[in-house]
N, C-alpha and C. Protein backbone atom coordinates (compact mmCIF):
# COMPACT_ATOMS: atom_id res chain seq x y z
N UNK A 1 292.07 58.27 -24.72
CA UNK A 1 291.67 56.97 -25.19
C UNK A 1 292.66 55.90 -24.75
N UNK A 2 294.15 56.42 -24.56
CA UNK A 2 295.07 55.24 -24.36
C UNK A 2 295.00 54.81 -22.95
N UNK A 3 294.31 55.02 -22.19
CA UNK A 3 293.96 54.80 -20.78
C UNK A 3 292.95 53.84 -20.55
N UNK A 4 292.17 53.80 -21.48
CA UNK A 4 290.56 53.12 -21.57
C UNK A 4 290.99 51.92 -22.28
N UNK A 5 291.85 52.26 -23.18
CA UNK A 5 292.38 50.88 -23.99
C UNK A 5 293.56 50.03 -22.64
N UNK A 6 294.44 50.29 -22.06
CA UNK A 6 294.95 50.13 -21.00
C UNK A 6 293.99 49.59 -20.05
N UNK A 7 292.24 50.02 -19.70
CA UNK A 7 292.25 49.74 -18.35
C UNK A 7 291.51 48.48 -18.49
N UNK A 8 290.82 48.79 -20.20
CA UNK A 8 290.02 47.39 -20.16
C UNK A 8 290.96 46.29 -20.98
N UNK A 9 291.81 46.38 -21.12
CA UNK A 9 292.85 45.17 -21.76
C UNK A 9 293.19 44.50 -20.19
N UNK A 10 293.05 45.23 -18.98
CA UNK A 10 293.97 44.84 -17.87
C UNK A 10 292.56 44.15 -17.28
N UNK A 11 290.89 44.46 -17.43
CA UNK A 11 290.12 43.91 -16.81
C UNK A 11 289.64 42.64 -17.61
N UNK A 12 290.40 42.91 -18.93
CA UNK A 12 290.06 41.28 -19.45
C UNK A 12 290.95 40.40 -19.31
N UNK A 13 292.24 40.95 -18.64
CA UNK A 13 293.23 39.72 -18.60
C UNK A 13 294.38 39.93 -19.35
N UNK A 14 294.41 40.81 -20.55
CA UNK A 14 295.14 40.43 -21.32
C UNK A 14 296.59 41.32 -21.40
N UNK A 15 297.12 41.06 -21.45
CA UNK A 15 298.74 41.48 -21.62
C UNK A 15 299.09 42.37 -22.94
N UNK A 16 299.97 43.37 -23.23
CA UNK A 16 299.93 44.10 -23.71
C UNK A 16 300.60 43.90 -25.21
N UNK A 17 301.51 42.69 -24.49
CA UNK A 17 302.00 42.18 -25.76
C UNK A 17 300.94 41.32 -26.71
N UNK A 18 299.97 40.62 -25.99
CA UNK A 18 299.09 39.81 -26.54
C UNK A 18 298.03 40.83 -27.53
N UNK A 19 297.64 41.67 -26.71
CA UNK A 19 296.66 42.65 -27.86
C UNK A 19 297.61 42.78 -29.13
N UNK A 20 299.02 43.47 -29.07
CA UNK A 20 299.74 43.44 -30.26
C UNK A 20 299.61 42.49 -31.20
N UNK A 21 299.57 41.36 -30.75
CA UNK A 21 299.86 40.58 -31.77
C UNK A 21 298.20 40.20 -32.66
N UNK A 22 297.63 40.70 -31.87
CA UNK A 22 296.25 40.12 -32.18
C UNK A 22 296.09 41.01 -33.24
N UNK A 23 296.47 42.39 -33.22
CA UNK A 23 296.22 43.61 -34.05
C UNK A 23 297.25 43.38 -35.19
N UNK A 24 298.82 42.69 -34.90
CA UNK A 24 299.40 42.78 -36.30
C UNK A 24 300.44 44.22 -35.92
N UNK A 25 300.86 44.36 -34.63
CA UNK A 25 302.11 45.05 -34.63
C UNK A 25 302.58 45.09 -33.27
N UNK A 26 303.52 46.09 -33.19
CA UNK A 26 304.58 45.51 -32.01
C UNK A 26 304.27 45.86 -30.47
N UNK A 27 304.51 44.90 -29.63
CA UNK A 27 304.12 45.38 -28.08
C UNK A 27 304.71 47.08 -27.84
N UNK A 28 305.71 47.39 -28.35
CA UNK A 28 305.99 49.08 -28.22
C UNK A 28 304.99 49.52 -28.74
N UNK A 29 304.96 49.22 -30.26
CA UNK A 29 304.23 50.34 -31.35
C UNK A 29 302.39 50.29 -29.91
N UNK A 30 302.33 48.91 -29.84
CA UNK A 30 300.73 49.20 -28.81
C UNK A 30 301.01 49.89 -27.57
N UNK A 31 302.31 49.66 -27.05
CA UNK A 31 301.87 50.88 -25.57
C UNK A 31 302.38 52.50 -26.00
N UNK A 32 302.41 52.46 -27.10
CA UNK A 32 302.44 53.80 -27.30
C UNK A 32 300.64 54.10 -27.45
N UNK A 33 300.30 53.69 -28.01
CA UNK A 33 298.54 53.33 -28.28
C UNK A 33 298.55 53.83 -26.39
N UNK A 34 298.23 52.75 -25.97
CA UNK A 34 297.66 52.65 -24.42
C UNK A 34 298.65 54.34 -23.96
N UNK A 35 299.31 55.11 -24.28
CA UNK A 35 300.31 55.48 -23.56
C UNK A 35 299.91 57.24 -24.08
N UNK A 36 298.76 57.13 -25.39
CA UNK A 36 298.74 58.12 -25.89
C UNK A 36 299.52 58.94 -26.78
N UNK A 37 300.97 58.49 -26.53
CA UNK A 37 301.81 59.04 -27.70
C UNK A 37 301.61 58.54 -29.04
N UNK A 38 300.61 57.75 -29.31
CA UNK A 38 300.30 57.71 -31.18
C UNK A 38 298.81 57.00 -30.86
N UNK A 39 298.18 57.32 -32.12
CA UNK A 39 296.95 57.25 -32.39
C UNK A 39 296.51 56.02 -33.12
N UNK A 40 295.52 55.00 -32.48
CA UNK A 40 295.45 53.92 -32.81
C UNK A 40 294.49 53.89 -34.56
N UNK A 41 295.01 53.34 -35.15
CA UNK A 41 294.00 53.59 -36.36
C UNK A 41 292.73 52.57 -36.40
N UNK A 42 291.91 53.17 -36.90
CA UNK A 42 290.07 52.98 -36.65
C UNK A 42 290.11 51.54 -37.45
N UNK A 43 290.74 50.99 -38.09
CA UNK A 43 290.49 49.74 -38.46
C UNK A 43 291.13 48.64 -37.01
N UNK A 44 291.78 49.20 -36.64
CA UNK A 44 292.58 48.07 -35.32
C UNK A 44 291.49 48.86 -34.11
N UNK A 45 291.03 49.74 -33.86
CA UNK A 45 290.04 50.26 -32.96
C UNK A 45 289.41 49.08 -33.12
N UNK A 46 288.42 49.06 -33.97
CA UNK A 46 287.30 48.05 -34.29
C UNK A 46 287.89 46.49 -33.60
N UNK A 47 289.28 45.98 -34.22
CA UNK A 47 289.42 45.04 -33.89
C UNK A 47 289.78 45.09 -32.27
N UNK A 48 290.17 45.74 -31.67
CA UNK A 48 290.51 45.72 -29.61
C UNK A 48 288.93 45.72 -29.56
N UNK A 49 288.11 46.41 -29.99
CA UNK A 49 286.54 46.24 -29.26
C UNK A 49 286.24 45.32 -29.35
N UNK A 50 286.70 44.28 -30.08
CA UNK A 50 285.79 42.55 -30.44
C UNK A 50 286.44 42.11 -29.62
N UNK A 51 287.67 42.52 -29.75
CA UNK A 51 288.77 41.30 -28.82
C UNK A 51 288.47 41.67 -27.02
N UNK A 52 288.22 43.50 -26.96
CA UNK A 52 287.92 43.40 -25.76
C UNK A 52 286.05 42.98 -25.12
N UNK A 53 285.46 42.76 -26.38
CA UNK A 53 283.90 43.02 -25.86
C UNK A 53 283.45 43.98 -25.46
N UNK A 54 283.76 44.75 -25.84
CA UNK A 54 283.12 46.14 -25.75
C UNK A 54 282.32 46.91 -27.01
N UNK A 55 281.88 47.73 -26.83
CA UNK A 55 280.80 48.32 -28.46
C UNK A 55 282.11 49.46 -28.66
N UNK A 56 282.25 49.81 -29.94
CA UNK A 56 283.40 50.69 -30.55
C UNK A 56 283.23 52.51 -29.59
N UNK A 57 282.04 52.91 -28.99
CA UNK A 57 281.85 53.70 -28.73
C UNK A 57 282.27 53.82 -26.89
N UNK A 58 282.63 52.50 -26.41
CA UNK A 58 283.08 52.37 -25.41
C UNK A 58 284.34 53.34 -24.70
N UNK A 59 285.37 53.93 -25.85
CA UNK A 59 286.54 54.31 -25.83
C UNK A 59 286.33 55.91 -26.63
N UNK A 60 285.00 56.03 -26.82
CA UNK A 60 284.63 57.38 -27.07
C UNK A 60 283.88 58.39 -25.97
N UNK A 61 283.35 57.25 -25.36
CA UNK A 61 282.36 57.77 -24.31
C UNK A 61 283.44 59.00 -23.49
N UNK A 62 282.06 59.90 -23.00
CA UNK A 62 282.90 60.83 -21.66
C UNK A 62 284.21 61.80 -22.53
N UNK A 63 284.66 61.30 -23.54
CA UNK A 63 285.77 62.06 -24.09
C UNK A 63 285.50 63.63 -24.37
N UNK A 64 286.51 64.50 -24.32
CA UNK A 64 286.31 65.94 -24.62
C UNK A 64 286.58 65.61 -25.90
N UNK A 65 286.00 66.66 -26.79
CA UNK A 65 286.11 66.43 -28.39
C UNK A 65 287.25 67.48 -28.74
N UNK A 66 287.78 68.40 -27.91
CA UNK A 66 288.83 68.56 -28.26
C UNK A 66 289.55 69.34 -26.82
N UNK A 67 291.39 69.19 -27.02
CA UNK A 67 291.56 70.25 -26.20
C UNK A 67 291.61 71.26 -25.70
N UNK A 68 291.46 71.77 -24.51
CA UNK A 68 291.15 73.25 -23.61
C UNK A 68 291.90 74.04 -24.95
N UNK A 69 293.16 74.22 -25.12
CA UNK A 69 294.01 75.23 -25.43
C UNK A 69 293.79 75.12 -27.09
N UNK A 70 293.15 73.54 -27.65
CA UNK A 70 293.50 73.72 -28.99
C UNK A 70 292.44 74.90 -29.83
N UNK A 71 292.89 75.28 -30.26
CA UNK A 71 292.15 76.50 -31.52
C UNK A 71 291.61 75.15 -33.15
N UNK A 72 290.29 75.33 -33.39
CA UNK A 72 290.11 74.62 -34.23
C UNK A 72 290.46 74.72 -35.57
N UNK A 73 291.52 74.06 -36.48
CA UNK A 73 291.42 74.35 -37.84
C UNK A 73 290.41 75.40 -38.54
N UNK A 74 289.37 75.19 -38.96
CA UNK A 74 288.39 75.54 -39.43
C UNK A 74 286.93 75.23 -38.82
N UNK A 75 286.38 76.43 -38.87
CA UNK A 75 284.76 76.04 -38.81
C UNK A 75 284.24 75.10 -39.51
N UNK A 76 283.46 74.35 -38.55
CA UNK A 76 282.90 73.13 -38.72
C UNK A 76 281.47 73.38 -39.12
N UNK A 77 280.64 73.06 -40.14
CA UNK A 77 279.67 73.23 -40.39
C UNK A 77 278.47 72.33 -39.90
N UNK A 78 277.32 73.43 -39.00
CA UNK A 78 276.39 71.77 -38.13
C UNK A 78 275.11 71.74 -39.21
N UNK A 79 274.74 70.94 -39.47
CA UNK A 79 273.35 70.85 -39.81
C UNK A 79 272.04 70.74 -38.74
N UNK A 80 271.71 71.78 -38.19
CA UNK A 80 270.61 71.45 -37.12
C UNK A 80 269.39 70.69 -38.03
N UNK A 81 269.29 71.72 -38.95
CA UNK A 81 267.41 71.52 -38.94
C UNK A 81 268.18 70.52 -40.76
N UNK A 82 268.20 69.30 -40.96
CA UNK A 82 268.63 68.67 -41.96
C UNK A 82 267.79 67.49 -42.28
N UNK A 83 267.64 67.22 -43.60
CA UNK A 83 266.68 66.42 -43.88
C UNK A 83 267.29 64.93 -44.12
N UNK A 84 267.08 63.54 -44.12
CA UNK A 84 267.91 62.58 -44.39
C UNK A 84 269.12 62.66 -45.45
N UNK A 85 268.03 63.16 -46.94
CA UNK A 85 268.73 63.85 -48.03
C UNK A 85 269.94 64.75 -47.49
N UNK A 86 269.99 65.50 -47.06
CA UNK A 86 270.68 66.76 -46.89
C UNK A 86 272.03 65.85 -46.00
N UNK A 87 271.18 65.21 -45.15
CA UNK A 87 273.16 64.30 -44.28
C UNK A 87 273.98 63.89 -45.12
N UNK A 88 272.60 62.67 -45.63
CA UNK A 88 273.30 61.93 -46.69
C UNK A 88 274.16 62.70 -48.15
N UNK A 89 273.62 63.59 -48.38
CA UNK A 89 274.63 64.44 -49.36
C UNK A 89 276.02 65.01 -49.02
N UNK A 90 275.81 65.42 -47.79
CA UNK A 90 277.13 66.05 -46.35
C UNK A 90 277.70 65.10 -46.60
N UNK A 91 277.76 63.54 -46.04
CA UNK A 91 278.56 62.39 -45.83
C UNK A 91 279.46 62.31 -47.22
N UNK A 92 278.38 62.25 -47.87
CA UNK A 92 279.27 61.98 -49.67
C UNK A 92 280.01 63.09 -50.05
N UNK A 93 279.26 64.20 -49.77
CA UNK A 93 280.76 65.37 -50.49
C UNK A 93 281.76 65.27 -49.09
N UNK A 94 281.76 65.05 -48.13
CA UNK A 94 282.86 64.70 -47.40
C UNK A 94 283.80 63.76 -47.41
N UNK A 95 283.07 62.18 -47.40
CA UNK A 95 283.19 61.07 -48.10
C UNK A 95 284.88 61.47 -49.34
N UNK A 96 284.09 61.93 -50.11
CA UNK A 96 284.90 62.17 -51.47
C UNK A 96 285.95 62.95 -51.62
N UNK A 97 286.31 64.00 -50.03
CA UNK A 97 287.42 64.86 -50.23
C UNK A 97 288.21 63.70 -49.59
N UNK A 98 288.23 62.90 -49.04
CA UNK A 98 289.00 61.90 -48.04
C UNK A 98 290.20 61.21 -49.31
N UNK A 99 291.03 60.95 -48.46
CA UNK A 99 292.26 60.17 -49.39
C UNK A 99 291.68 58.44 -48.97
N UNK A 100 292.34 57.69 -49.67
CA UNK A 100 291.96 56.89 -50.31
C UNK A 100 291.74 55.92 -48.90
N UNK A 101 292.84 55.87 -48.28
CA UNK A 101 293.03 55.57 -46.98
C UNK A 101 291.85 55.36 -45.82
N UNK A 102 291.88 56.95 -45.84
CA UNK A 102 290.54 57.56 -44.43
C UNK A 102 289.25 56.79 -45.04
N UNK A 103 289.16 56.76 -46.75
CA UNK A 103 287.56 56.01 -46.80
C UNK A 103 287.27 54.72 -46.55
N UNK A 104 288.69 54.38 -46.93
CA UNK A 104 288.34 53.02 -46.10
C UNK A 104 288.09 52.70 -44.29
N UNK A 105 288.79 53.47 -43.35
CA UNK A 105 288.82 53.78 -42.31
C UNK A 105 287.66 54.16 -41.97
N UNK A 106 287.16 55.22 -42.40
CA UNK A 106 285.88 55.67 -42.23
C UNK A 106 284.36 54.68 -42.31
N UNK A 107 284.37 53.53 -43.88
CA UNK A 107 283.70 52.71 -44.17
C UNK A 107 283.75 51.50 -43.16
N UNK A 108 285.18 51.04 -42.39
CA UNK A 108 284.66 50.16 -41.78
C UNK A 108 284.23 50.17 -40.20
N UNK A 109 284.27 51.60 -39.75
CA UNK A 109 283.54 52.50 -38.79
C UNK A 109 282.25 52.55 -38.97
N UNK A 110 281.91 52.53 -39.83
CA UNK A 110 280.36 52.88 -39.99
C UNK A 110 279.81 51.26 -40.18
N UNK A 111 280.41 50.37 -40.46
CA UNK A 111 280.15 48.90 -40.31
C UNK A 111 280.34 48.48 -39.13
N UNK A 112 281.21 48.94 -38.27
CA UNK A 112 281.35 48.33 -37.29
C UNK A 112 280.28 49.20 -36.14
N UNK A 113 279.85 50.13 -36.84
CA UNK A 113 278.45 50.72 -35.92
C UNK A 113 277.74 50.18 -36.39
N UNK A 114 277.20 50.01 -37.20
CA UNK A 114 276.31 49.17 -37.69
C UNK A 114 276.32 48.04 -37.02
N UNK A 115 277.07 47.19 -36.98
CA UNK A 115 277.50 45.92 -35.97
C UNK A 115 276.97 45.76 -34.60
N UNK A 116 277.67 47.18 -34.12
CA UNK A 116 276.70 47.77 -33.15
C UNK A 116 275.44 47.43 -32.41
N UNK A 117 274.91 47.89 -33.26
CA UNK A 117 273.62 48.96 -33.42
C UNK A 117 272.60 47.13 -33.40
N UNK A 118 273.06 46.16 -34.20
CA UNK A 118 272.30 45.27 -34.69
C UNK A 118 272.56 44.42 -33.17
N UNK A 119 273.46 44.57 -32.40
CA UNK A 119 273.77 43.83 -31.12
C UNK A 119 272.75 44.34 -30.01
N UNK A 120 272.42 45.55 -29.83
CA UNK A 120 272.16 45.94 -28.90
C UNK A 120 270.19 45.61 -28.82
């Protein structure tokens, strides 16, 4: 992701220090972002996609969902055959194990798809 954030900050013009400040922290703390050594959090995600014009899924696209070598925590449970009911129940008992933090993170992800979704 820190490459994609890097290539389109450089096709809009903008300088690395300038995204920082726009986000509310330091030109290091962001090229570590662009640089991959730390993980940008999903509330400042949202804000580089406005600032860069791009849809939030821009910097998801093409991505492997995980690495070659990594071994997954735990089995992930899929719902193939699921009824609206049945997601929507998934989301909330998931929703609810989250610390206080991630739900907010999570909530303004799903707004900013939403955002999305109403653009396109």
């Amino acid at each position: 992701m820190g490459v994609r954030l890097q290539n389109r900050r450089l096709q809009v013009g903008l300088t690395a220090s300038a995204v920082a400040a726009h986000v509310g922290v330091s030109a290091d703390t962001y090229e570590q972002y662009e640089q991959g050594e730390a993980q940008l959090p999903a509330t400042m995600l949202a804000e580089v996609a406005e600032l860069f014009k791009v849809p939030l899924f821009y910097f998801f696209q093409d991505l492997p969902l995980e690495s070659p070598t990594a071994e997954p925590e735990e089995p992930t449970a899929v719902l193939t055959v699921a009824t609206p009911a049945d997601r929507a129940a998934a989301l909330v008992a998931d929703f609810q194990k989250l610390e206080w933090q991630a739900q907010q993170y999570l909530l303004m992800l799903a707004q900013a798809l939403v955002r999305e979704r109403k653009v396109e």
